[in-house]
N, C-alpha and C. Protein backbone atom coordinates (compact mmCIF):
# COMPACT_ATOMS: atom_id res chain seq x y z
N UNK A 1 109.86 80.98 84.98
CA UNK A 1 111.25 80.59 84.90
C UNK A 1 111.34 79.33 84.06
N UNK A 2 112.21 79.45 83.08
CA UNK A 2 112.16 78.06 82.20
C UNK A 2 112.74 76.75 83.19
N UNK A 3 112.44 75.84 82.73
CA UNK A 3 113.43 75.01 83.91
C UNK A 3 114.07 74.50 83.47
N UNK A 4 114.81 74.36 82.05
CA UNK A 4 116.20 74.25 81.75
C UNK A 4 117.62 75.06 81.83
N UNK A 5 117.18 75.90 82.67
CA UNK A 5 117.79 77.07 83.20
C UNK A 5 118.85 76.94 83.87
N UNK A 6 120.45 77.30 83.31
CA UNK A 6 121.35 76.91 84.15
C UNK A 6 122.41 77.95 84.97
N UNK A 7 121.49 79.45 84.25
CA UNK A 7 122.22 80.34 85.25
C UNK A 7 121.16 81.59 85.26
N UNK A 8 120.99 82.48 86.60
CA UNK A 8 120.26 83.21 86.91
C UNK A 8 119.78 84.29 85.75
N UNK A 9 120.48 84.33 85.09
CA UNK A 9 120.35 85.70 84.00
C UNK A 9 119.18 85.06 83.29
N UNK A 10 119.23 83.31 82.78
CA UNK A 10 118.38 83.05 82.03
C UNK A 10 116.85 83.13 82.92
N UNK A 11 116.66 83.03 83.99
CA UNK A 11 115.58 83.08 84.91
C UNK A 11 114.66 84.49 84.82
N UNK A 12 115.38 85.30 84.10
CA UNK A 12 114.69 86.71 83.39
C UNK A 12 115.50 87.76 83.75
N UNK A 13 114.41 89.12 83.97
CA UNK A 13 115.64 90.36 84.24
C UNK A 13 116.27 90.25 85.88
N UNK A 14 117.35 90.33 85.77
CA UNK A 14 118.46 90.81 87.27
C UNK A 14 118.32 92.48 87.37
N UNK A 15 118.06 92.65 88.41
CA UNK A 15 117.71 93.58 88.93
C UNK A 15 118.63 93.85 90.06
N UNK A 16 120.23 94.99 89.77
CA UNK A 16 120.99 94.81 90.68
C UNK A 16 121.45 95.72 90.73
N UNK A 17 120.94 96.76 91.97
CA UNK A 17 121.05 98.04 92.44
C UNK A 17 120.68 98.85 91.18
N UNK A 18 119.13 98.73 90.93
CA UNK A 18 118.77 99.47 90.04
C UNK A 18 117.79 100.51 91.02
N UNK A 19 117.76 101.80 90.92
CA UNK A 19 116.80 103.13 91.11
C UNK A 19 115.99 103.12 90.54
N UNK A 20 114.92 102.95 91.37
CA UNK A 20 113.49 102.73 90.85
C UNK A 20 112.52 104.26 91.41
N UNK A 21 112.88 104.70 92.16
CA UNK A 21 112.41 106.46 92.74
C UNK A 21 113.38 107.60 92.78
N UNK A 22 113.07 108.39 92.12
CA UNK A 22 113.66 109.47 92.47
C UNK A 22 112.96 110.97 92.19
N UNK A 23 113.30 111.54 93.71
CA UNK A 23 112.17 112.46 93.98
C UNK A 23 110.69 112.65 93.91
N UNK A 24 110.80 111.24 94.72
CA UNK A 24 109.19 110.67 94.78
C UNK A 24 108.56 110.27 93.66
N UNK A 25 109.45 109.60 92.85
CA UNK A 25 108.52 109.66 91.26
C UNK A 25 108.97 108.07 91.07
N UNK A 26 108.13 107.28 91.11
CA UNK A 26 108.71 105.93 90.26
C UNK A 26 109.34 106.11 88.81
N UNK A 27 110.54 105.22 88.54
CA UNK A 27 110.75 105.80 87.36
C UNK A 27 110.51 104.90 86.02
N UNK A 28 109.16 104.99 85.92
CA UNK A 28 108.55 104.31 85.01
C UNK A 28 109.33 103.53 83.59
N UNK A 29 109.49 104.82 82.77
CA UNK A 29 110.32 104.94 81.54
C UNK A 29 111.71 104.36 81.71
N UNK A 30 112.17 104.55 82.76
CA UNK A 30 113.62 103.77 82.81
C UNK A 30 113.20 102.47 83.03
N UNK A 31 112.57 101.70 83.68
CA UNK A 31 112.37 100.27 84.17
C UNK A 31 111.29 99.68 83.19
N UNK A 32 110.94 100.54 82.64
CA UNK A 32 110.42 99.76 81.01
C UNK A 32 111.80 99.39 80.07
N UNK A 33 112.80 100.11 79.98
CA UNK A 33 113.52 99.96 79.08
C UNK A 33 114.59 98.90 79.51
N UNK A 34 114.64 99.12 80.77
CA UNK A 34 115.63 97.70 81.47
C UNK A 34 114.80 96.18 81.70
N UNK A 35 113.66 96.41 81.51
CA UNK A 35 112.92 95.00 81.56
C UNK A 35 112.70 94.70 80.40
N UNK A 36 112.84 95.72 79.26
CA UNK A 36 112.65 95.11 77.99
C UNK A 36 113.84 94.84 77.21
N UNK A 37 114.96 95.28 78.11
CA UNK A 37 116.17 94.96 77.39
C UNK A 37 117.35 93.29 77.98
N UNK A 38 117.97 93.02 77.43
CA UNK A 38 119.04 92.06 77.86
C UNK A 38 118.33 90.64 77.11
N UNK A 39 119.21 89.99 76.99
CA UNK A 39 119.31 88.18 76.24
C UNK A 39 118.12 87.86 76.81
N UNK A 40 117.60 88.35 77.81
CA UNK A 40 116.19 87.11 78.74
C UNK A 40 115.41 88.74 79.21
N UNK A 41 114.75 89.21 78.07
CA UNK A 41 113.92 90.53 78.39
C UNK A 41 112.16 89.92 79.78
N UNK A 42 111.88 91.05 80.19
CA UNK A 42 110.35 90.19 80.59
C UNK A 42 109.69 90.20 80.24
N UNK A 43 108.63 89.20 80.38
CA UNK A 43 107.08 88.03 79.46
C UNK A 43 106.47 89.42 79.35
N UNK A 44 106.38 90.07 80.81
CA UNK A 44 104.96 90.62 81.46
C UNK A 44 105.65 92.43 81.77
N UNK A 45 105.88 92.83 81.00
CA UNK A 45 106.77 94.20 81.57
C UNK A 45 105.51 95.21 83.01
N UNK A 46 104.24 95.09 81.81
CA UNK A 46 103.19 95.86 83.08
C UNK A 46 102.94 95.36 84.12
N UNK A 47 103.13 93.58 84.41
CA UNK A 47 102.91 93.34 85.95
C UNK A 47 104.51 93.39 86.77
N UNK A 48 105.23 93.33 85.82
CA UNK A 48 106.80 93.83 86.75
C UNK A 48 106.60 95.14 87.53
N UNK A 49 106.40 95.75 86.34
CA UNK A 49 106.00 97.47 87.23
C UNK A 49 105.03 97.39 88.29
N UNK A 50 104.22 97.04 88.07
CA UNK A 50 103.12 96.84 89.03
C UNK A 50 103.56 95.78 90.39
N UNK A 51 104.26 94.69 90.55
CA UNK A 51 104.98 94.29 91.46
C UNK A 51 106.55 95.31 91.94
N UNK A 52 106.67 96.06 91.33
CA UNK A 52 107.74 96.43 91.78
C UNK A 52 107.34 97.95 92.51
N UNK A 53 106.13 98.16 92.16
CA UNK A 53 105.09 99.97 92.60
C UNK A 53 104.44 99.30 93.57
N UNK A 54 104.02 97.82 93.77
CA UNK A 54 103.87 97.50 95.26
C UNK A 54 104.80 97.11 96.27
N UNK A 55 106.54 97.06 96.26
CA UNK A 55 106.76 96.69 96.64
C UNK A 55 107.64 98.26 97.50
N UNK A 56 107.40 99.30 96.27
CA UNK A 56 107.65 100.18 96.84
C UNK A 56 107.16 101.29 98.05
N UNK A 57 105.62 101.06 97.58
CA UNK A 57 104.60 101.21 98.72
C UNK A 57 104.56 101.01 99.98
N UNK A 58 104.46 99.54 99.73
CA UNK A 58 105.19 98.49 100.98
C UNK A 58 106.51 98.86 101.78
N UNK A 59 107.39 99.45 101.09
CA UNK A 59 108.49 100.23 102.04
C UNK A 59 108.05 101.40 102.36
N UNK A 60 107.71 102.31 101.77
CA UNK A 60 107.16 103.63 101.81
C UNK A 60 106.34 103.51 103.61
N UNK A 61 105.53 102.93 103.23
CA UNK A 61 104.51 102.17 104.62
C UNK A 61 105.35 102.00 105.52
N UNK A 62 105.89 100.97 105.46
CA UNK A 62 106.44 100.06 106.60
C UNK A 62 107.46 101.17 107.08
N UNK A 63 108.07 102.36 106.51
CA UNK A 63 108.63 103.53 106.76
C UNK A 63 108.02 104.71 107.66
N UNK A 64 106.93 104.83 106.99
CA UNK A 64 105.84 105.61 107.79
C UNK A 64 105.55 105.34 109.16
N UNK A 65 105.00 103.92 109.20
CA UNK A 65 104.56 103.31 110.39
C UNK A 65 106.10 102.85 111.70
N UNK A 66 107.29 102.86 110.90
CA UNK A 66 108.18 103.03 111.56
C UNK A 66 108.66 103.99 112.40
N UNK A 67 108.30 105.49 111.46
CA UNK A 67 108.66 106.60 111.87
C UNK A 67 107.46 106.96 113.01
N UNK A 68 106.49 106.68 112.51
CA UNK A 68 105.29 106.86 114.17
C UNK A 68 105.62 106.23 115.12
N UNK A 69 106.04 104.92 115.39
CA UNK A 69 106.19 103.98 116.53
C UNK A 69 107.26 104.83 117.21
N UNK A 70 108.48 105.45 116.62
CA UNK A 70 109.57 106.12 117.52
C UNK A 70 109.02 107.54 117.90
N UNK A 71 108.12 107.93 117.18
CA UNK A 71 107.76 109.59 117.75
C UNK A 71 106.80 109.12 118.83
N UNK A 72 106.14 107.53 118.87
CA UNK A 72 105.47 107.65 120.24
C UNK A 72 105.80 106.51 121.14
N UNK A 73 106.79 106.16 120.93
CA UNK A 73 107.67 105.19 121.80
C UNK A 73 108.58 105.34 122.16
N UNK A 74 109.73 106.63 121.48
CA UNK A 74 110.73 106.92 121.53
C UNK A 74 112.32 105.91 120.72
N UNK A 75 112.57 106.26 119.94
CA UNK A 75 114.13 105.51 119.49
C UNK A 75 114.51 104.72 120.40
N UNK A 76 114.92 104.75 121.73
CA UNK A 76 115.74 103.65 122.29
C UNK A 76 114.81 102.51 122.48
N UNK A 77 113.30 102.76 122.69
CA UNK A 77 112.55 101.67 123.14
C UNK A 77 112.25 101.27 121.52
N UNK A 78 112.09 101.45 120.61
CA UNK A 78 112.17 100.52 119.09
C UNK A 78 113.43 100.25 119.27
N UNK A 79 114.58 100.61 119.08
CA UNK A 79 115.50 99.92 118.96
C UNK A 79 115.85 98.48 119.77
N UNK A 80 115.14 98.80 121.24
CA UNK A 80 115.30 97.63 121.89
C UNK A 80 114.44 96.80 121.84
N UNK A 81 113.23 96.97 121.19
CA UNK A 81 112.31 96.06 121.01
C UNK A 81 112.55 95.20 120.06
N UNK A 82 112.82 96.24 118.35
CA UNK A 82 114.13 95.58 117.38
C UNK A 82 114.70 94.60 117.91
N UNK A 83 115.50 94.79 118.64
CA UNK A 83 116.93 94.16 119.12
C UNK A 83 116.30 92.42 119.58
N UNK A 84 115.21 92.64 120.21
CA UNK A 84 114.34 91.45 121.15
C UNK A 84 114.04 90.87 119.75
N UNK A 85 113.24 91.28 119.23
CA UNK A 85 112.71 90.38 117.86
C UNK A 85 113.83 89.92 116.91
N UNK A 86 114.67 90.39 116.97
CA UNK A 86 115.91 89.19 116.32
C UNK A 86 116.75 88.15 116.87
N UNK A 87 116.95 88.70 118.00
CA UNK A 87 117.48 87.47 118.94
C UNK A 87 116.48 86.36 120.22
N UNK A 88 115.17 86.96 119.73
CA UNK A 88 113.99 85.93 120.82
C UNK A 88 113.73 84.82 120.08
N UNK A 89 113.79 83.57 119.87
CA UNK A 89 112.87 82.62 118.88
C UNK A 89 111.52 82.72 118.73
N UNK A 90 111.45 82.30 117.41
CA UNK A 90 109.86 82.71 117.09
C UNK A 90 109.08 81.73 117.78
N UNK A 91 109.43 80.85 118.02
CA UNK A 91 108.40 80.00 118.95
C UNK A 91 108.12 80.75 120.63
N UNK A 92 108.97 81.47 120.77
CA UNK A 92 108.66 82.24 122.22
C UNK A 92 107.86 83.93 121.73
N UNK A 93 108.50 83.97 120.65
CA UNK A 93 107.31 85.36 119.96
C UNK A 93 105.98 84.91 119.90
N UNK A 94 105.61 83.92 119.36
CA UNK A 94 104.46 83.44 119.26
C UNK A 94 103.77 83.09 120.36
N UNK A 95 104.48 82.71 121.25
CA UNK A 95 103.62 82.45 122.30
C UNK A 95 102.70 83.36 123.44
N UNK A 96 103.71 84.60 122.92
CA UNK A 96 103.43 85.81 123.92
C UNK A 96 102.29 86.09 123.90
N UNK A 97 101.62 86.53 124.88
CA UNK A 97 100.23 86.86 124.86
C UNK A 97 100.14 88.39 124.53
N UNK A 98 101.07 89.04 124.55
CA UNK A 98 100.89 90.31 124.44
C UNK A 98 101.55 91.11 122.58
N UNK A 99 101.54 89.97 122.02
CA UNK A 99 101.64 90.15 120.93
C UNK A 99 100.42 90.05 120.00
């Protein structure tokens, strides 16, 4: 990020509600052409992709492992466990022994 920078666009590409999968396919060719395009294109286009194919993973996952916890915990008990981890303070999460 330059640091004479006085509005977000100059900070590089904005990325705003752009489709990055469809039908399981990253979409490579399109997000080459939007990172290489606009007034403030990016330095690094192959590690964009590559941060942005891990970040998709990373949901993909955290999806997966979501969808197991309710087939063996059942929906209402994630949801209420959910529910506990946003409104418990993290200093009392942390303390739990059973975490």
């Amino acid at each position: 990020m330059p640091p004479d920078s006085t509005h977000v666009d100059e900070e590089g590409v904005l990325l705003d509600n752009v489709q990055l999968v469809a039908e399981g396919r990253f979409l490579d060719a399109e997000m080459r052409a939007i990172l290489r395009a606009g007034r403030y294109p990016s330095r690094n286009v192959d590690q964009n992709l590559a941060d942005l194919r891990a970040q998709v993973a990373a949901c993909a996952k955290g999806a997966e492992e979501l969808a197991k916890m309710v087939a063996h915990f059942g929906l209402p008990v994630v949801r209420a466990t959910c529910s506990t981890c946003r409104t418990t303070p993290r200093s009392r999460c942390a303390a739990c022994s059973a975490c």
